[in-house]
C-alpha atoms as a PDB file:
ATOM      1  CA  UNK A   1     109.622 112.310  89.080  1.00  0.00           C
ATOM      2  CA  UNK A   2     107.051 110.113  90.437  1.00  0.00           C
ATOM      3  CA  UNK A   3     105.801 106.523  90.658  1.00  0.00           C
ATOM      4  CA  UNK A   4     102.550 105.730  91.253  1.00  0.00           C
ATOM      5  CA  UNK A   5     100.458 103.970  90.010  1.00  0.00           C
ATOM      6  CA  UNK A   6     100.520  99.803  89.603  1.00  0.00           C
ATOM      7  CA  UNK A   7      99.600  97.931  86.262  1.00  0.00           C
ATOM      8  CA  UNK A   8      96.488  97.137  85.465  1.00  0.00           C
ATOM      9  CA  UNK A   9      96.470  93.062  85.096  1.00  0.00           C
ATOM     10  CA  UNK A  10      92.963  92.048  83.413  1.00  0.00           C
ATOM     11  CA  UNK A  11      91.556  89.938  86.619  1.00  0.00           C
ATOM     12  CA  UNK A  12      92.100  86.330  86.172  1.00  0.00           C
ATOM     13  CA  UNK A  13      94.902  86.983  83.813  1.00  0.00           C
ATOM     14  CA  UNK A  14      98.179  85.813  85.250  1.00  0.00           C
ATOM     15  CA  UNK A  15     101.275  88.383  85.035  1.00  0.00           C
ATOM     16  CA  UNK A  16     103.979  86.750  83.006  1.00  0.00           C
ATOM     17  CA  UNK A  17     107.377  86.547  84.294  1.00  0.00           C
ATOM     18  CA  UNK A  18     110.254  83.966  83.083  1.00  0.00           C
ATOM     19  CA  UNK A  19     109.581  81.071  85.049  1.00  0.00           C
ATOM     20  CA  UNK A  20     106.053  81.073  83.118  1.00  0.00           C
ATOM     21  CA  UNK A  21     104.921  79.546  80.136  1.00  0.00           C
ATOM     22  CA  UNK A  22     102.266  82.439  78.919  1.00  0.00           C
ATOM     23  CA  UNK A  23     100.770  85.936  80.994  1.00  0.00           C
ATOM     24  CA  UNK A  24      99.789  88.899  80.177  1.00  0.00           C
ATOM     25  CA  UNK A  25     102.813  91.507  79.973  1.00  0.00           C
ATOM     26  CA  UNK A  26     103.689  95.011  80.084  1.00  0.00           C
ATOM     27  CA  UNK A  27     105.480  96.311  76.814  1.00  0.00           C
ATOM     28  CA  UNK A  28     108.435  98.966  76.133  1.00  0.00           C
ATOM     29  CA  UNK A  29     108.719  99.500  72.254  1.00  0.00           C
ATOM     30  CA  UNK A  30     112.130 100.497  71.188  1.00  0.00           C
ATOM     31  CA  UNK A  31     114.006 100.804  68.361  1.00  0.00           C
ATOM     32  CA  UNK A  32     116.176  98.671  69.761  1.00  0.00           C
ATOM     33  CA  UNK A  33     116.490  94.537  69.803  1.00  0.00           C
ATOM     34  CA  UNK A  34     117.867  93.219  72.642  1.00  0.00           C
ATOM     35  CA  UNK A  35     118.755  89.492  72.714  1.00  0.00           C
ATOM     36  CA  UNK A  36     119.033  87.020  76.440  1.00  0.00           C
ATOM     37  CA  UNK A  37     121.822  87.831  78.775  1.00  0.00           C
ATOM     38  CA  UNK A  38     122.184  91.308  77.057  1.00  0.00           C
ATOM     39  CA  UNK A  39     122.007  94.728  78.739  1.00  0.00           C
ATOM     40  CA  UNK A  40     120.608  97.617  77.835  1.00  0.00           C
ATOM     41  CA  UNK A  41     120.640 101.003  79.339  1.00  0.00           C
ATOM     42  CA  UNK A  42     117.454 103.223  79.396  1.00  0.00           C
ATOM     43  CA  UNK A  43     116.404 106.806  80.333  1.00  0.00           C
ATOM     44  CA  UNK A  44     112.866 106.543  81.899  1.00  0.00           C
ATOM     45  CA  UNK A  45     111.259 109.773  81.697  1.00  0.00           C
ATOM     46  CA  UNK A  46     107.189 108.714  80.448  1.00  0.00           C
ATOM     47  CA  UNK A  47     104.997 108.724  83.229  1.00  0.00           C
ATOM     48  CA  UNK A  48     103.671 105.174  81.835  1.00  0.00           C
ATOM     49  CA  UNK A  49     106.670 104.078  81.924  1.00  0.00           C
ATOM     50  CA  UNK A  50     107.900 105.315  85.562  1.00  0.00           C
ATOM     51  CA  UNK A  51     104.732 103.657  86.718  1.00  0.00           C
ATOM     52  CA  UNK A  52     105.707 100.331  84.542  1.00  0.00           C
ATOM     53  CA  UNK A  53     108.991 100.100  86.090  1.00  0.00           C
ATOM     54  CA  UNK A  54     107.703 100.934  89.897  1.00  0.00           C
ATOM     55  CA  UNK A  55     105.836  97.976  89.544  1.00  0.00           C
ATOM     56  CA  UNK A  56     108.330  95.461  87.741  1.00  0.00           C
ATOM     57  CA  UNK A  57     110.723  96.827  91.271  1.00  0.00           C
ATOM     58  CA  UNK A  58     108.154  96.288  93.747  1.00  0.00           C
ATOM     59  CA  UNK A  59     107.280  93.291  92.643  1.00  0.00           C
ATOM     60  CA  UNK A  60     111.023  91.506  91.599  1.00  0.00           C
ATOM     61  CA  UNK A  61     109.285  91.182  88.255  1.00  0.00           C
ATOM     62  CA  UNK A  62     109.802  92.265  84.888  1.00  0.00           C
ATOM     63  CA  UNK A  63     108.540  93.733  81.207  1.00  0.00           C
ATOM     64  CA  UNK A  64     109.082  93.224  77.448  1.00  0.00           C
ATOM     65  CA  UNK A  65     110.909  95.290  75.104  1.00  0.00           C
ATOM     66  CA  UNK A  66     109.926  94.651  71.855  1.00  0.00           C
ATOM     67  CA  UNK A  67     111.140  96.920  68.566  1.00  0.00           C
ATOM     68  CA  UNK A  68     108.945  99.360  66.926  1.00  0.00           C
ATOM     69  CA  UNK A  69     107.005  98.503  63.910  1.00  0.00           C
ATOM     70  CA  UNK A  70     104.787 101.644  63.888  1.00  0.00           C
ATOM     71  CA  UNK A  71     104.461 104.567  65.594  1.00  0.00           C
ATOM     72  CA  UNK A  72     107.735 106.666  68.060  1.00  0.00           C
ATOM     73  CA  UNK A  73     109.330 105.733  71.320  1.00  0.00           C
ATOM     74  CA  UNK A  74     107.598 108.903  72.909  1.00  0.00           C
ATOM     75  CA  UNK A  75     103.890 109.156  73.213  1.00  0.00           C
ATOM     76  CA  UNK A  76     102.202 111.671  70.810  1.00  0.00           C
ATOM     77  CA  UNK A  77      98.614 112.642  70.301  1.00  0.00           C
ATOM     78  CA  UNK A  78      97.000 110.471  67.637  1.00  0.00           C
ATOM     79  CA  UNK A  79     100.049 108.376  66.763  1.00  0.00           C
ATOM     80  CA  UNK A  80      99.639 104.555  67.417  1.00  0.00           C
ATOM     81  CA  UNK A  81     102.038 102.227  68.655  1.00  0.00           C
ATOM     82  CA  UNK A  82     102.870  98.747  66.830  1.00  0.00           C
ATOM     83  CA  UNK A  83     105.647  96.174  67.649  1.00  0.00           C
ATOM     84  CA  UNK A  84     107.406  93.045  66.463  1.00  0.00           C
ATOM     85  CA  UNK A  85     105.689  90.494  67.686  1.00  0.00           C
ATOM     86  CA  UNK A  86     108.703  88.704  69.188  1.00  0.00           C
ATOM     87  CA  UNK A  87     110.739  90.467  72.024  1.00  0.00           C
ATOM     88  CA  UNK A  88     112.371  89.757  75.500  1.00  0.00           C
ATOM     89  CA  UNK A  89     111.524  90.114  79.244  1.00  0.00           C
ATOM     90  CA  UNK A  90     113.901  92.309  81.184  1.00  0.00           C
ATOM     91  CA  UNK A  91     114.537  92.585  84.512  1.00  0.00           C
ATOM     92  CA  UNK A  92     116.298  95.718  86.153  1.00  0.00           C
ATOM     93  CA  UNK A  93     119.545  95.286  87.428  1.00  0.00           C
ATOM     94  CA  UNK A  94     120.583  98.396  88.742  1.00  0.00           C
ATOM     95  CA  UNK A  95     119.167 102.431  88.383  1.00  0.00           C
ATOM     96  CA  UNK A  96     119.655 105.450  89.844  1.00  0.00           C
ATOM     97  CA  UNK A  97     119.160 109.545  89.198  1.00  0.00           C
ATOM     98  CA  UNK A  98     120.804 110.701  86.586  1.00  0.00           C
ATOM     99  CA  UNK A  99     122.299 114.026  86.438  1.00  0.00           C
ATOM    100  CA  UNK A 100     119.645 115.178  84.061  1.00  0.00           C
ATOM    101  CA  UNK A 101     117.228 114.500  86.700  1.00  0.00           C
ATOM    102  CA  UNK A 102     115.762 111.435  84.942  1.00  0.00           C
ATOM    103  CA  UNK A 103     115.423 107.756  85.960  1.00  0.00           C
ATOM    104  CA  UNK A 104     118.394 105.464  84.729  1.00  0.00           C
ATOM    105  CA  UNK A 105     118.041 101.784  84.530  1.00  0.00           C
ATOM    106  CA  UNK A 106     120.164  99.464  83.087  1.00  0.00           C
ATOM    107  CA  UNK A 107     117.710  95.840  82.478  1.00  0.00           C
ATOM    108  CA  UNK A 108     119.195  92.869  81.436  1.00  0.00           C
ATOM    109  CA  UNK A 109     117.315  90.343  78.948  1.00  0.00           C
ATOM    110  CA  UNK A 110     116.373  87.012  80.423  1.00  0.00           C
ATOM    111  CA  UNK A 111     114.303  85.018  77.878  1.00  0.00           C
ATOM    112  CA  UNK A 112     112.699  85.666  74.483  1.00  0.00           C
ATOM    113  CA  UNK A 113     108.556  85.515  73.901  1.00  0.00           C
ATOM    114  CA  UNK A 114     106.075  85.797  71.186  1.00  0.00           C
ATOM    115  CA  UNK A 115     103.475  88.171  71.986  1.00  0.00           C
ATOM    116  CA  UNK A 116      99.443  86.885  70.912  1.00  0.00           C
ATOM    117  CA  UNK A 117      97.761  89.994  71.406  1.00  0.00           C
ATOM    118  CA  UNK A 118      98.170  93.562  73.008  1.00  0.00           C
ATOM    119  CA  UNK A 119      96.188  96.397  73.941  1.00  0.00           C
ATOM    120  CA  UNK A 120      96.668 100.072  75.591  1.00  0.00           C
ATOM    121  CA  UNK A 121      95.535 101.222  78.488  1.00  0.00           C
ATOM    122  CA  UNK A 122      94.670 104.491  79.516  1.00  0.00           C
ATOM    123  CA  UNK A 123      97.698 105.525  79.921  1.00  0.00           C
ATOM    124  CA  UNK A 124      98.455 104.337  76.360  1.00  0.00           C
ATOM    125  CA  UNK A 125     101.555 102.003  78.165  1.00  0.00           C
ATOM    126  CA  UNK A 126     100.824  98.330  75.622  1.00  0.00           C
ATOM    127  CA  UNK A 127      99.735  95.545  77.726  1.00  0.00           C
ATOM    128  CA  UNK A 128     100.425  92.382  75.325  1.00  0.00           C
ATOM    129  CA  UNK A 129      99.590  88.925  76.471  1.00  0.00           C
ATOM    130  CA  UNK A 130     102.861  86.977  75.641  1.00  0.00           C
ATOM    131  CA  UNK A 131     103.619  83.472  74.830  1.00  0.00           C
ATOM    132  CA  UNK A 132     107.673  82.083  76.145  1.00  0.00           C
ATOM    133  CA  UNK A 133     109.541  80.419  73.462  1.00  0.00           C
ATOM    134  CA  UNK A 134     111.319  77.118  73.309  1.00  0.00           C
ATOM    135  CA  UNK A 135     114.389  78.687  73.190  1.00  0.00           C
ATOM    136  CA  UNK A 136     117.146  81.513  73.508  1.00  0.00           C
ATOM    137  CA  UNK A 137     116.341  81.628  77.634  1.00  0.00           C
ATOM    138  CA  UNK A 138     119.036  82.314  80.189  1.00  0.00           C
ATOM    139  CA  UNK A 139     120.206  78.748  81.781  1.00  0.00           C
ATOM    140  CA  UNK A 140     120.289  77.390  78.193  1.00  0.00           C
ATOM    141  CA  UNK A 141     122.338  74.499  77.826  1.00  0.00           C
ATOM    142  CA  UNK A 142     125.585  75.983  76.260  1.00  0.00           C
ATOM    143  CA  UNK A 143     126.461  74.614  72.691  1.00  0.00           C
ATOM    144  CA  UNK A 144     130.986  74.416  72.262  1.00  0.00           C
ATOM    145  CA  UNK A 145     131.942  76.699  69.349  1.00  0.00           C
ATOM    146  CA  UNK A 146     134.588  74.901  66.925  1.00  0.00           C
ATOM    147  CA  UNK A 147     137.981  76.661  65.414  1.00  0.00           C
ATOM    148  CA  UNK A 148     135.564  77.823  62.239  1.00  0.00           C
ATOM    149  CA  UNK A 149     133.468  80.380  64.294  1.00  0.00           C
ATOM    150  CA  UNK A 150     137.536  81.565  66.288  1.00  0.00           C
ATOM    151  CA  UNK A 151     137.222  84.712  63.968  1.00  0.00           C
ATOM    152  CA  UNK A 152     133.840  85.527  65.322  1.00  0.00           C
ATOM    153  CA  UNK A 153     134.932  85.057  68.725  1.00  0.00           C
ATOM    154  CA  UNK A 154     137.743  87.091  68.067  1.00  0.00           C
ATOM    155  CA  UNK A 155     135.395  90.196  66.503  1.00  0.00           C
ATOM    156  CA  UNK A 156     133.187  89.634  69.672  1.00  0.00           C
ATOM    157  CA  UNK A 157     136.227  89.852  72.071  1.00  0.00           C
ATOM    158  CA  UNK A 158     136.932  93.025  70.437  1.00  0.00           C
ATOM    159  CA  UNK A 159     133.525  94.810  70.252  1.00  0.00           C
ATOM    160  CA  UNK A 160     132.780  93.885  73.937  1.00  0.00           C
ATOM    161  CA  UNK A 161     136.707  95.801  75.078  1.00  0.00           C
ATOM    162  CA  UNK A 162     134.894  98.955  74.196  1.00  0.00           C
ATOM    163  CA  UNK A 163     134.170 100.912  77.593  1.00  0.00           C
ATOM    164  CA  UNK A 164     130.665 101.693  76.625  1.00  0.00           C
ATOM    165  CA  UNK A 165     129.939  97.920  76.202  1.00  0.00           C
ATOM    166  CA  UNK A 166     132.394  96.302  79.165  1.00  0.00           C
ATOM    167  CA  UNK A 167     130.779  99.364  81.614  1.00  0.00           C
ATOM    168  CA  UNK A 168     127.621  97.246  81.334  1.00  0.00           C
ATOM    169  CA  UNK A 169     129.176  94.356  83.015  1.00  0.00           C
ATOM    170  CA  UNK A 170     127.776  91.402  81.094  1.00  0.00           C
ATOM    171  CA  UNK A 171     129.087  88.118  81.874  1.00  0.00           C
ATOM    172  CA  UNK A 172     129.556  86.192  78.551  1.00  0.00           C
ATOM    173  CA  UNK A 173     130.640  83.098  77.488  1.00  0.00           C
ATOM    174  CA  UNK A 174     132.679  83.252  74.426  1.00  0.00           C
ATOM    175  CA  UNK A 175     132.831  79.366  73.763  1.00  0.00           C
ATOM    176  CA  UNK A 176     129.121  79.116  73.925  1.00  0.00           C
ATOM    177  CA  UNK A 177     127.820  79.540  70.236  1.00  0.00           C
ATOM    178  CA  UNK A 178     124.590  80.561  71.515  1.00  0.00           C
ATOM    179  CA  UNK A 179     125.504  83.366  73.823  1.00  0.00           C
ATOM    180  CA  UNK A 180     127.770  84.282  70.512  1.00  0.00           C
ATOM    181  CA  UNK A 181     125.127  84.741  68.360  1.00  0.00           C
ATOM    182  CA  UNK A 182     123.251  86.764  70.982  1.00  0.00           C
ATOM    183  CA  UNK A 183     126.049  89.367  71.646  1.00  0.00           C
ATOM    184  CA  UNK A 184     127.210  89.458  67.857  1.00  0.00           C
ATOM    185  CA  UNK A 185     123.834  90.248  66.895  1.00  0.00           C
ATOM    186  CA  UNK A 186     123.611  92.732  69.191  1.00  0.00           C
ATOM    187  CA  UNK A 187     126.780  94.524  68.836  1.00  0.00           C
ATOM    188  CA  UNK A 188     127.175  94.448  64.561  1.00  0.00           C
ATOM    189  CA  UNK A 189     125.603  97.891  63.642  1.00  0.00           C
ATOM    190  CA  UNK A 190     123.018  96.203  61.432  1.00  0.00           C
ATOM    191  CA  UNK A 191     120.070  97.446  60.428  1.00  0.00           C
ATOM    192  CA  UNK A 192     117.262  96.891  63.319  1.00  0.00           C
ATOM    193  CA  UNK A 193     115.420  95.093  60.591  1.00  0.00           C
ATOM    194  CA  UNK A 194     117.768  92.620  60.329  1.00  0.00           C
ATOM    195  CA  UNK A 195     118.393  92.199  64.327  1.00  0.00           C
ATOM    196  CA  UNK A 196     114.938  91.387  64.499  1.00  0.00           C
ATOM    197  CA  UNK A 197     115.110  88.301  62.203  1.00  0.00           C
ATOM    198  CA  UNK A 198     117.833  87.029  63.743  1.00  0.00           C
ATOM    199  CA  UNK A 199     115.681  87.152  67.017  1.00  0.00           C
ATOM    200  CA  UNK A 200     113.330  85.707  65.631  1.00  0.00           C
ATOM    201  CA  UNK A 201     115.367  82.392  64.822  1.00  0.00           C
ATOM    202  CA  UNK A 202     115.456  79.175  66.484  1.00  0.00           C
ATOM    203  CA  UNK A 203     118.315  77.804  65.379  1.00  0.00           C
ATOM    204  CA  UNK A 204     121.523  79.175  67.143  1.00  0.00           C
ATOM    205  CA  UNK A 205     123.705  77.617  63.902  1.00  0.00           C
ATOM    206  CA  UNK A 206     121.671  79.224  61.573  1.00  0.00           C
ATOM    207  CA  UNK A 207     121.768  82.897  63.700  1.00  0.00           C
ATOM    208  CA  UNK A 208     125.532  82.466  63.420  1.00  0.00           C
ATOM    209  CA  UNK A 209     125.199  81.778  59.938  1.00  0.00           C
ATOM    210  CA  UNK A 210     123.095  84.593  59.071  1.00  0.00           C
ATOM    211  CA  UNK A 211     125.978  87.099  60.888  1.00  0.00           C
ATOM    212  CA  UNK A 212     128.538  85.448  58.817  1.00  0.00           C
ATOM    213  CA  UNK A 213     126.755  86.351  55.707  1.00  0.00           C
ATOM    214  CA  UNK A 214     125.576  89.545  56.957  1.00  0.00           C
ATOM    215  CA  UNK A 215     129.519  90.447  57.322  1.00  0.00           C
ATOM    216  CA  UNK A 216     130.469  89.535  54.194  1.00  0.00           C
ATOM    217  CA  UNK A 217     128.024  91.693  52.722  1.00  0.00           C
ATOM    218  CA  UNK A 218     129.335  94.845  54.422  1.00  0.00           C
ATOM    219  CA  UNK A 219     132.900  93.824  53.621  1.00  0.00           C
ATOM    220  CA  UNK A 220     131.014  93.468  50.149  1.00  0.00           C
ATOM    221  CA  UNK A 221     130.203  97.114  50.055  1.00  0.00           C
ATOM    222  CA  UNK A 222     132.749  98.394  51.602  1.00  0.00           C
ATOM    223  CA  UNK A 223     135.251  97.168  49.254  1.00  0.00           C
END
């Protein structure tokens, strides 16, 4: 396993972290959405990638994941890469070696962004020049959930007791509906599809909303 190399940052282009408004980013598509103030672990074993996370730890920085629209998580000749064009910036928070001899990570999200425009390098790692949105950041002012969403807090309560999910360590706030939202969206095995349009939303009522009706529809079909 090695890491090398830095990113390549187009010169007078500056590197986006969360305390920026726009920069140029590095990307890891996934077929995964991950929402602010969740965690996520990951098996780093791409030498793009080892060299991507190198320099998000040297440099107490970060990168996007964004989900897949085209193309697989692993490199391969000829296939092209394409992602959702909003996603989050993640910052490790802890790694080590696993057993299998690859790089574990565990990165937590700390704000959403739209991304403008991407390229590859060389290396074929996507460089995307991103774009912070209003909202769904870490720091957020908190908004009070009311007795109609105490269900939802209840189903949240009981998808986060599972060890795979409480050995991540998240801190959450159950009686904030956006931090709600977040995890719920998260944690409901939806489709990826439909995680990524709840992402996309501005409106922490409406996410909830949207989770509410996505429910009823799988207690729909499961009836």
């Amino acid at each position: 396993m090695t890491l090398n190399a830095d990113i390549a940052i187009p010169t007078g282009e500056t590197p986006f972290t969360e305390h920026t408004q726009r920069g140029m980013l590095p990307l890891f598509p996934l077929k995964s959405v991950l929402f602010p103030k969740g965690r996520l672990p990951l098996q780093i074993f791409e030498q793009r990638y080892l060299n991507m996370v190198r320099a998000a730890m040297r440099t107490e920085t970060g990168f996007g994941i964004c989900l897949l629209r085209e193309g697989d998580e692993v490199a391969r000749p000829g296939v092209h890469q394409q992602v959702h064009r909003v996603g989050t910036y993640v910052q490790v928070v802890d790694w080590d070696q696993l057993p299998n001899g690859l790089l574990g990570l565990t990165v937590e999200a700390r704000c959403k962004f739209e991304v403008l425009d991407c390229h590859a390098e060389k290396d074929q790692l996507l460089v995307g020049h991103v774009a912070r949105c209003a909202t769904d950041f870490m720091g957020e002012e908190p908004i009070a959930v009311t007795a109609e969403h105490d269900v939802l807090v209840s189903l949240l309560e009981q998808l986060t007791s599972h060890p795979v999910i409480s050995r991540l360590d998240m801190q959450i706030n159950y009686q904030d509906l956006r931090e709600l939202g977040w995890r719920l969206s998260e944690l409901i095995p939806l489709p990826v599809e439909i995680k990524q349009s709840l992402l996309e939303l501005q409106d922490p009522l409406e996410r909830v909303r949207e989770i509410e009706l996505a429910l009823n529809r799988m207690m729909d079909e499961n009836a």
